[in-house]
N, C-alpha and C. Protein backbone atom coordinates (compact mmCIF):
# COMPACT_ATOMS: atom_id res chain seq x y z
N UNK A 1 10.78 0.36 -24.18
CA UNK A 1 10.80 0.54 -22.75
C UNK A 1 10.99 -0.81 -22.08
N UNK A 2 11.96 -0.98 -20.85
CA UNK A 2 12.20 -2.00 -20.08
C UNK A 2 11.02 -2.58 -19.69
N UNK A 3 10.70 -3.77 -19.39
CA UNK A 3 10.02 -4.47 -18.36
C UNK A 3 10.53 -4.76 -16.97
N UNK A 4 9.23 -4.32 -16.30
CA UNK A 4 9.78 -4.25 -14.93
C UNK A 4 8.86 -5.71 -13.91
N UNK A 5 9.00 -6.33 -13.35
CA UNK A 5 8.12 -7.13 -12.83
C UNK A 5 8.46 -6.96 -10.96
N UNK A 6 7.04 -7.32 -10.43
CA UNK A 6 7.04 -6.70 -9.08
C UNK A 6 6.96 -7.83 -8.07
N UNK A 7 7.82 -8.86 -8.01
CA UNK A 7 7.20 -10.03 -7.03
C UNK A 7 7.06 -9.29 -5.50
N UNK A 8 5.67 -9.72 -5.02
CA UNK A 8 5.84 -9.63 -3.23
C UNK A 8 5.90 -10.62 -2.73
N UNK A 9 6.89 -10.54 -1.57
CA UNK A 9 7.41 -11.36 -1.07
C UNK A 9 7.10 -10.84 0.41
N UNK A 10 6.99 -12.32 1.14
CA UNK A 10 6.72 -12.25 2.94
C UNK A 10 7.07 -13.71 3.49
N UNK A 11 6.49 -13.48 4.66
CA UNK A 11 6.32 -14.87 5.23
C UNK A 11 6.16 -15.79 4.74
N UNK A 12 4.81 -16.09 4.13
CA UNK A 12 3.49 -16.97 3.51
C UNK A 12 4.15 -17.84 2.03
N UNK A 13 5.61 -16.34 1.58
CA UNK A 13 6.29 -16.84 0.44
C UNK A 13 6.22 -15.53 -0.72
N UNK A 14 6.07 -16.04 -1.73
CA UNK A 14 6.17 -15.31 -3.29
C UNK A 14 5.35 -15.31 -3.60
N UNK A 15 4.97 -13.94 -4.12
CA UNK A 15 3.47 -13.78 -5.24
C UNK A 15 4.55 -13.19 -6.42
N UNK A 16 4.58 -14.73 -7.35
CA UNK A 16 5.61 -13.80 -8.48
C UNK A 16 4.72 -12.91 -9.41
N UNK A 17 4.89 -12.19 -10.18
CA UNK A 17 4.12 -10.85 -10.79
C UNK A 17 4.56 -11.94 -12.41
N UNK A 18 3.95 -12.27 -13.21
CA UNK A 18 3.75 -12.82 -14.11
C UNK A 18 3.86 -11.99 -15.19
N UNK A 19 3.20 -10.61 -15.11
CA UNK A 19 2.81 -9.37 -16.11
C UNK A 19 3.78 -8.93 -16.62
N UNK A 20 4.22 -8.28 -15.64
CA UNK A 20 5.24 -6.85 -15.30
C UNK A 20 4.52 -5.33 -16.13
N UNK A 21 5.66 -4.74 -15.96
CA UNK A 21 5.23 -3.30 -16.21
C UNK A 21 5.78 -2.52 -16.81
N UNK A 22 5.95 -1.70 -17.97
CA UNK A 22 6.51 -1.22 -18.71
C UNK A 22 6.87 0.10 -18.18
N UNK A 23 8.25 0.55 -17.57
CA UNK A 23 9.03 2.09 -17.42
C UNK A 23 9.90 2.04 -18.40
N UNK A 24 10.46 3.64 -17.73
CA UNK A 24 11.60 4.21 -18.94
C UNK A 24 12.55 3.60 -17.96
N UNK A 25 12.58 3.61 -16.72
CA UNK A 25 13.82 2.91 -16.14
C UNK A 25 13.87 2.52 -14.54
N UNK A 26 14.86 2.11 -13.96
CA UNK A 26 14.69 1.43 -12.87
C UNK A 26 14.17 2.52 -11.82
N UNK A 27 14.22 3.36 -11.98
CA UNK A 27 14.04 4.86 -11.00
C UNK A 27 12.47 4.81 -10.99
N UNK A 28 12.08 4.81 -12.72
CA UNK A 28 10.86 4.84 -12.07
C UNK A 28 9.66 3.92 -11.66
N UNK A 29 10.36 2.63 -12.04
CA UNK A 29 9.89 1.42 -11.08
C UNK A 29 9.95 1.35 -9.57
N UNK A 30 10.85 1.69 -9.61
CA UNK A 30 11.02 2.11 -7.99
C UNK A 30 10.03 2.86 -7.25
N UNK A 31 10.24 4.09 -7.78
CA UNK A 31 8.85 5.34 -7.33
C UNK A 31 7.07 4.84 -7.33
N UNK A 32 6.97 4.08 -8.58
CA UNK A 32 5.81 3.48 -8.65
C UNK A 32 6.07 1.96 -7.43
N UNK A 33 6.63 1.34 -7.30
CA UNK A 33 6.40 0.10 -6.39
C UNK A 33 6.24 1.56 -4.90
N UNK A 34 7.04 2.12 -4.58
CA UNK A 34 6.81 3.07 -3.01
C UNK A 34 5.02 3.69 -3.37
N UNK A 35 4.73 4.06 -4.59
CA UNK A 35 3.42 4.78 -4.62
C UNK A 35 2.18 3.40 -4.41
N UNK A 36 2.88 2.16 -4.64
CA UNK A 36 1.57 1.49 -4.48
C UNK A 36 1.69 0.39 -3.22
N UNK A 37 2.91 0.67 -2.75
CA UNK A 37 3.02 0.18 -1.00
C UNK A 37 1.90 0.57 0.07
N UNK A 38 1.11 1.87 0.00
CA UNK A 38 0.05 2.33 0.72
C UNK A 38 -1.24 1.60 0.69
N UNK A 39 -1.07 1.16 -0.78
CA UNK A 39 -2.97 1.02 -0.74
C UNK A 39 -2.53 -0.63 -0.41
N UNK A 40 -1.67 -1.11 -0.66
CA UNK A 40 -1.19 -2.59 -0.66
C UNK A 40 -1.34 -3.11 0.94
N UNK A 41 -0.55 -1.71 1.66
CA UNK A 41 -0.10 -1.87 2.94
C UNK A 41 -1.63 -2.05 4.01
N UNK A 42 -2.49 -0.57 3.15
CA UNK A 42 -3.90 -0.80 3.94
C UNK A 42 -4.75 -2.52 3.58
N UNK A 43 -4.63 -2.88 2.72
CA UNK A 43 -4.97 -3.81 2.25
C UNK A 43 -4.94 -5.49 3.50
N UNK A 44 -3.03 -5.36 3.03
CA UNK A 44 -3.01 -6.36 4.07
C UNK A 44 -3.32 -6.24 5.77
N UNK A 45 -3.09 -5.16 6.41
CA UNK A 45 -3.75 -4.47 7.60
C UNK A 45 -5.01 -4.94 7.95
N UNK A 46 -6.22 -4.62 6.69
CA UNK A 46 -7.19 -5.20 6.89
C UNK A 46 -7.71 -6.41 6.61
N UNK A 47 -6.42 -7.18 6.28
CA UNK A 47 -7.07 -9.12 6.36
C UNK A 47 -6.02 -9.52 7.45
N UNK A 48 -5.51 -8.74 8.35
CA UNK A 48 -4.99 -8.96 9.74
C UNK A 48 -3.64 -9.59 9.46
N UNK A 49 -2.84 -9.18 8.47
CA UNK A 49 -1.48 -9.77 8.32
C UNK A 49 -0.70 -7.79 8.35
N UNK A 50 0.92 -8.51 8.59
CA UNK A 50 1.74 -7.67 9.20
C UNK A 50 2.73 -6.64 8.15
N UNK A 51 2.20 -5.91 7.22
CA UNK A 51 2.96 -5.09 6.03
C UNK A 51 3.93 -4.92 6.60
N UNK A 52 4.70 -4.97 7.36
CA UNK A 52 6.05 -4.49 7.79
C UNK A 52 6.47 -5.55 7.30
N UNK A 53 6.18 -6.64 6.82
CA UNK A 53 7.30 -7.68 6.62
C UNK A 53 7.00 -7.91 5.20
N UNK A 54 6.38 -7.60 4.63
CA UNK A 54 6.70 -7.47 3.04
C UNK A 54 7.62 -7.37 2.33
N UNK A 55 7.56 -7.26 1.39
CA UNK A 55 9.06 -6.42 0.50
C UNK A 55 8.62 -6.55 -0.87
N UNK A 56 8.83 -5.58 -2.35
CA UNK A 56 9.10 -5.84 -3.71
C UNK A 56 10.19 -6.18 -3.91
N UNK A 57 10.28 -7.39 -4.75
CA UNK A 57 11.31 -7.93 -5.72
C UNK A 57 11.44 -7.22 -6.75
N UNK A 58 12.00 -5.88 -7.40
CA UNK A 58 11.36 -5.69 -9.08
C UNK A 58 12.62 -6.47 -9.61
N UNK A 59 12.47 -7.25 -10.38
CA UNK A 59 13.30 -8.03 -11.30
C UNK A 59 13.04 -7.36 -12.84
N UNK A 60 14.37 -7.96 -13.67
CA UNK A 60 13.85 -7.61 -15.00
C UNK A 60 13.41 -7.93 -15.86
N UNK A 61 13.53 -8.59 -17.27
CA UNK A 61 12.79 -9.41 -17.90
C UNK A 61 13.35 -10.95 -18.02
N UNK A 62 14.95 -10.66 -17.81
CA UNK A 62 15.80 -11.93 -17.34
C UNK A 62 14.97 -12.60 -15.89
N UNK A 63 14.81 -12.20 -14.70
CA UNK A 63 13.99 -12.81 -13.95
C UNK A 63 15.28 -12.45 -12.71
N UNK A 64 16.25 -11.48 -12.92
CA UNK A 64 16.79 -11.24 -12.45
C UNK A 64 16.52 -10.27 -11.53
N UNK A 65 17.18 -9.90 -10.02
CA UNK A 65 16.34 -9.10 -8.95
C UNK A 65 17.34 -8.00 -9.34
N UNK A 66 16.45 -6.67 -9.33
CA UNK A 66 17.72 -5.75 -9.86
C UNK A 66 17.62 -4.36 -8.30
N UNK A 67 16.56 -5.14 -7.58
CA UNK A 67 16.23 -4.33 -6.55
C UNK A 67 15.51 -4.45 -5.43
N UNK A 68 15.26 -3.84 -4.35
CA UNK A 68 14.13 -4.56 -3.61
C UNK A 68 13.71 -3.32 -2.91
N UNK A 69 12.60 -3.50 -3.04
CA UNK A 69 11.41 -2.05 -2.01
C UNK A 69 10.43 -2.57 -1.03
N UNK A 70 11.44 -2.33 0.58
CA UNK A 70 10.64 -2.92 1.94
C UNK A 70 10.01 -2.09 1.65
N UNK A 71 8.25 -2.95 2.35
CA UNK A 71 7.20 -1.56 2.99
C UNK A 71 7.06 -1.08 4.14
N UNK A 72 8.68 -1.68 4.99
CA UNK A 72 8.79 -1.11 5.98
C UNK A 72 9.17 0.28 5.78
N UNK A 73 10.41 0.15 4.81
CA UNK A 73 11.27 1.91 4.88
C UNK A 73 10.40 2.45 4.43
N UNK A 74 9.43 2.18 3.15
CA UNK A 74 8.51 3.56 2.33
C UNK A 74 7.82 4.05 3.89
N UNK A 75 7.06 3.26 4.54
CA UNK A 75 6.53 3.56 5.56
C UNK A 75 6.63 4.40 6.70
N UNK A 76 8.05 4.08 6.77
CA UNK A 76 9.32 4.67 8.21
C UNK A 76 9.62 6.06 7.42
N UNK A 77 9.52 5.91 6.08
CA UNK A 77 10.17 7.48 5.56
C UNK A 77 9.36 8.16 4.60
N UNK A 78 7.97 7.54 4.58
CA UNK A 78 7.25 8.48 3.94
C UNK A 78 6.54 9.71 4.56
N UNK A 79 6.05 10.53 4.53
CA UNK A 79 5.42 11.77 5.16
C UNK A 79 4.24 12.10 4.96
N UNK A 80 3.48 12.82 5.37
CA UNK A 80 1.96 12.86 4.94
C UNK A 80 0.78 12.99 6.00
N UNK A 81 0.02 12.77 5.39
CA UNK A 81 -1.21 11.99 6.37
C UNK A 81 -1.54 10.74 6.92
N UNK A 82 -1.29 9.72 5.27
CA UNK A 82 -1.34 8.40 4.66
C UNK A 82 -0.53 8.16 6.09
N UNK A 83 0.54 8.36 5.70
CA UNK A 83 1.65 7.64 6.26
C UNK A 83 1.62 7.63 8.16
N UNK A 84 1.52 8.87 8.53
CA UNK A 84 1.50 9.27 10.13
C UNK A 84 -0.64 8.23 10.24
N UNK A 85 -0.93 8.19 9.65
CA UNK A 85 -2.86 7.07 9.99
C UNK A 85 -1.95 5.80 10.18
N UNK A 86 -1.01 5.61 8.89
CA UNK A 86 -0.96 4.22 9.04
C UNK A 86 -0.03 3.70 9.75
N UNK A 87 0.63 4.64 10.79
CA UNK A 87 2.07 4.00 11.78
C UNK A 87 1.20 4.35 12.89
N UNK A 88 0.15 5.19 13.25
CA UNK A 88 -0.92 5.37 14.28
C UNK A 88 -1.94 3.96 14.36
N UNK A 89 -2.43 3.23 13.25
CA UNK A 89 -3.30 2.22 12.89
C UNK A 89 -2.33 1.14 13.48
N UNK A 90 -0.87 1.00 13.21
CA UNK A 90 -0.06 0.09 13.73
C UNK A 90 0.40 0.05 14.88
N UNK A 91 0.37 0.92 15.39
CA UNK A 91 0.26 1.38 16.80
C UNK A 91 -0.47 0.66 17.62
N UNK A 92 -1.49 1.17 17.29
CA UNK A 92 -2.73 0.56 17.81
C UNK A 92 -3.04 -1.07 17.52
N UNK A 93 -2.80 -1.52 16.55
CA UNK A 93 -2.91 -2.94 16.04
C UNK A 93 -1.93 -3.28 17.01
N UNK A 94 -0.58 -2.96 17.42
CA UNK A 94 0.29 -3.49 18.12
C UNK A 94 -0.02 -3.47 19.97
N UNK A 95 -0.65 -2.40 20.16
CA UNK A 95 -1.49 -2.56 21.72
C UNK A 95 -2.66 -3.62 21.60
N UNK A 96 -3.05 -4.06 20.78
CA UNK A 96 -4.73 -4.70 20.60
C UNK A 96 -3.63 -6.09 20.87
N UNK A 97 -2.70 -6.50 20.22
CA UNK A 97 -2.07 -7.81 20.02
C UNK A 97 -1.47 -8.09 21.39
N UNK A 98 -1.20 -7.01 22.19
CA UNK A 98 -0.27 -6.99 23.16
C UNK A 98 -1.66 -7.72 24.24
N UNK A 99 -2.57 -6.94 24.19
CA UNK A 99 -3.50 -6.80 25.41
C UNK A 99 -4.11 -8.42 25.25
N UNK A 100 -4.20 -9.05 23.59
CA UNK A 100 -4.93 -10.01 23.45
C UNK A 100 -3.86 -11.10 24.17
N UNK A 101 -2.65 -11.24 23.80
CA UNK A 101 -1.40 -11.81 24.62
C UNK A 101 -1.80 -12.25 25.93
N UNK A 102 -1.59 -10.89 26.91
CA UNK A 102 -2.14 -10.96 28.26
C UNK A 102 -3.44 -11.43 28.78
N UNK A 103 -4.71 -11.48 28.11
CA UNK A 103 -5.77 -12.23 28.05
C UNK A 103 -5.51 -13.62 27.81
N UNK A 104 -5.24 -14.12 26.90
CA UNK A 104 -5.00 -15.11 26.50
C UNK A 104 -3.94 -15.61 27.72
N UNK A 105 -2.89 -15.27 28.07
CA UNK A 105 -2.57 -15.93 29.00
C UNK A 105 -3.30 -15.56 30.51
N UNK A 106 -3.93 -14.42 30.66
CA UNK A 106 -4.78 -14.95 31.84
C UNK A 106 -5.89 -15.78 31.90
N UNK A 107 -6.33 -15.88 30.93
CA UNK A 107 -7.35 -17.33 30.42
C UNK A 107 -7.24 -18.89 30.95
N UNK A 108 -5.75 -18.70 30.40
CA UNK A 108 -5.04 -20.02 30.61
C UNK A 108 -4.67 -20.06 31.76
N UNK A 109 -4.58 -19.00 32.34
CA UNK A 109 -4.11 -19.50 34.13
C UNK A 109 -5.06 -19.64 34.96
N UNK A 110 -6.59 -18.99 34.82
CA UNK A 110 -7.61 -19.20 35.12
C UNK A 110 -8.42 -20.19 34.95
N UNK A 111 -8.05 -20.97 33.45
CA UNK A 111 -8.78 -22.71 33.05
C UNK A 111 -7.36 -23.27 33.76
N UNK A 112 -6.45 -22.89 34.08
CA UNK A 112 -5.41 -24.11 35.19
C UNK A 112 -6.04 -23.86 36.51
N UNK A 113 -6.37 -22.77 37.13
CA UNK A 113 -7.03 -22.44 38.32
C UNK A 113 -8.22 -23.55 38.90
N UNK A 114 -9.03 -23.50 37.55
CA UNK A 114 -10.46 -24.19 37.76
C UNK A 114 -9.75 -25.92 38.14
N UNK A 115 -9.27 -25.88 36.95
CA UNK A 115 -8.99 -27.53 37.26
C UNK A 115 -8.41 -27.77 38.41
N UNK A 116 -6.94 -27.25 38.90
CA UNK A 116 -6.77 -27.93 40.22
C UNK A 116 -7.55 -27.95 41.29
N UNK A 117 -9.01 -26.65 41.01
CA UNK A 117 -10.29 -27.07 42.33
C UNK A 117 -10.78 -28.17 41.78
N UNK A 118 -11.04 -28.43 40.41
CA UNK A 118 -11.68 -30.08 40.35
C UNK A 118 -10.98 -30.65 40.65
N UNK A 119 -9.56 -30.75 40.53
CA UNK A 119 -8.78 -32.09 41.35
C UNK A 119 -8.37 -32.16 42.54
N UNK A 120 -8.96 -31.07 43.29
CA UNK A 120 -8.92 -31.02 44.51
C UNK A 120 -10.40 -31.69 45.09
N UNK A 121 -11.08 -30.88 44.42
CA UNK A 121 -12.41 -31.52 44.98
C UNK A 121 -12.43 -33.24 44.48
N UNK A 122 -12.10 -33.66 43.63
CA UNK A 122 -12.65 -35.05 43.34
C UNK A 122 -11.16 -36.05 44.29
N UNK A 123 -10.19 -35.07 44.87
CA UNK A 123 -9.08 -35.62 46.24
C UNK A 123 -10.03 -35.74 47.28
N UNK A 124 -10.99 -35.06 47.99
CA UNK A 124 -11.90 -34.68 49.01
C UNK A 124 -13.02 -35.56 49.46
N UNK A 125 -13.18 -35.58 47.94
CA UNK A 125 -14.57 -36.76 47.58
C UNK A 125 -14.25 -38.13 47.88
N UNK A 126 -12.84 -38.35 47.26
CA UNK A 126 -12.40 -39.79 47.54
C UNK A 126 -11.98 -40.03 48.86
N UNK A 127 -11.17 -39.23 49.73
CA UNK A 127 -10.89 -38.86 51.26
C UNK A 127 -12.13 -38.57 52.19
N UNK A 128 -12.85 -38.30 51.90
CA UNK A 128 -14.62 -38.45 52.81
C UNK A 128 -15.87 -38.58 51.54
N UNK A 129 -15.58 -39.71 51.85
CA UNK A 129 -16.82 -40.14 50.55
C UNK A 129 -17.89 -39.85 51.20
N UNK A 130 -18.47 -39.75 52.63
CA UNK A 130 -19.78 -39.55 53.27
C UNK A 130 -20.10 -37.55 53.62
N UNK A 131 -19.00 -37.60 53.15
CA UNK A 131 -18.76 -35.75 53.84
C UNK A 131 -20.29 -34.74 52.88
N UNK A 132 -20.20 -35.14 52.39
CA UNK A 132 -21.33 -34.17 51.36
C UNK A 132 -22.83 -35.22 52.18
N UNK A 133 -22.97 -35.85 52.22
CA UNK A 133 -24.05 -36.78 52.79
C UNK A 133 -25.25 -36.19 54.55
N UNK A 134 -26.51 -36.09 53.99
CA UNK A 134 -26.74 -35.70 55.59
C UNK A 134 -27.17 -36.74 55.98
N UNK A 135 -27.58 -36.52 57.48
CA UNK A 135 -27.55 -38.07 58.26
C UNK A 135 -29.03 -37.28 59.23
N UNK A 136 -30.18 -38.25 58.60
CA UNK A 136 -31.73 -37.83 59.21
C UNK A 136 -31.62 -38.21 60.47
């Protein structure tokens, strides 16, 4: 039986698969890398990185790429339960990122807010240095 090896690949780079995996053939390397995109996919979800940008390399024992399995498409075209939680979970991960966006920049316009009253006020201070002062 062939050896099959599974590098994932993203952003961050290559996790080359060192092991590999013994099928009868490329078909069913294939089927097995889409069957273990789910638990992979919940995985990275919950250490706050983005499974849509993944992908399997399966190469063969040459080190050659004889294929590649996004966990975007298994995702986009799988059916189920699994599948409709985890484009609902991304959903939602994608409003949470959106809303944190808009915070984050109203933050920042609000710490620019504050400061130009301190540099207004310490303009004021220097322009009537006696103004805050009462007179017995």
């Amino acid at each position: 039986m062939p050896t099959f090896f599974f590098n994932i690949i993203s952003q961050d780079g290559r996790d080359i698969d060192q092991i590999g995996l013994d099928f009868p053939d490329l078909g069913t390397a294939c089927r097995e890398a889409r069957r273990s995109v789910v638990s992979i996919f919940c995985d990275l979800m919950r250490s706050g990185k983005n499974p849509l940008l993944y992908f399997f390399e399966i190469c063969g024992i040459s080190g050659h790429i004889l294929t590649t399995v996004y966990f975007a498409d298994v995702i986009s075209k799988g059916s189920g339960r699994a599948c409709s939680a985890l484009q609902s979970d991304l959903s939602r991960i994608e409003g949470t990122r959106v809303l944190f966006t808009k915070l984050l920049g109203d933050k920042n316009a609000l710490f620019a807010n504050i400061q130009a009253l301190k540099d207004m006020a310490t303009l004021a201070r220097q322009a009537y240095p006696d103004a805050g002062r009462w007179i017995p």
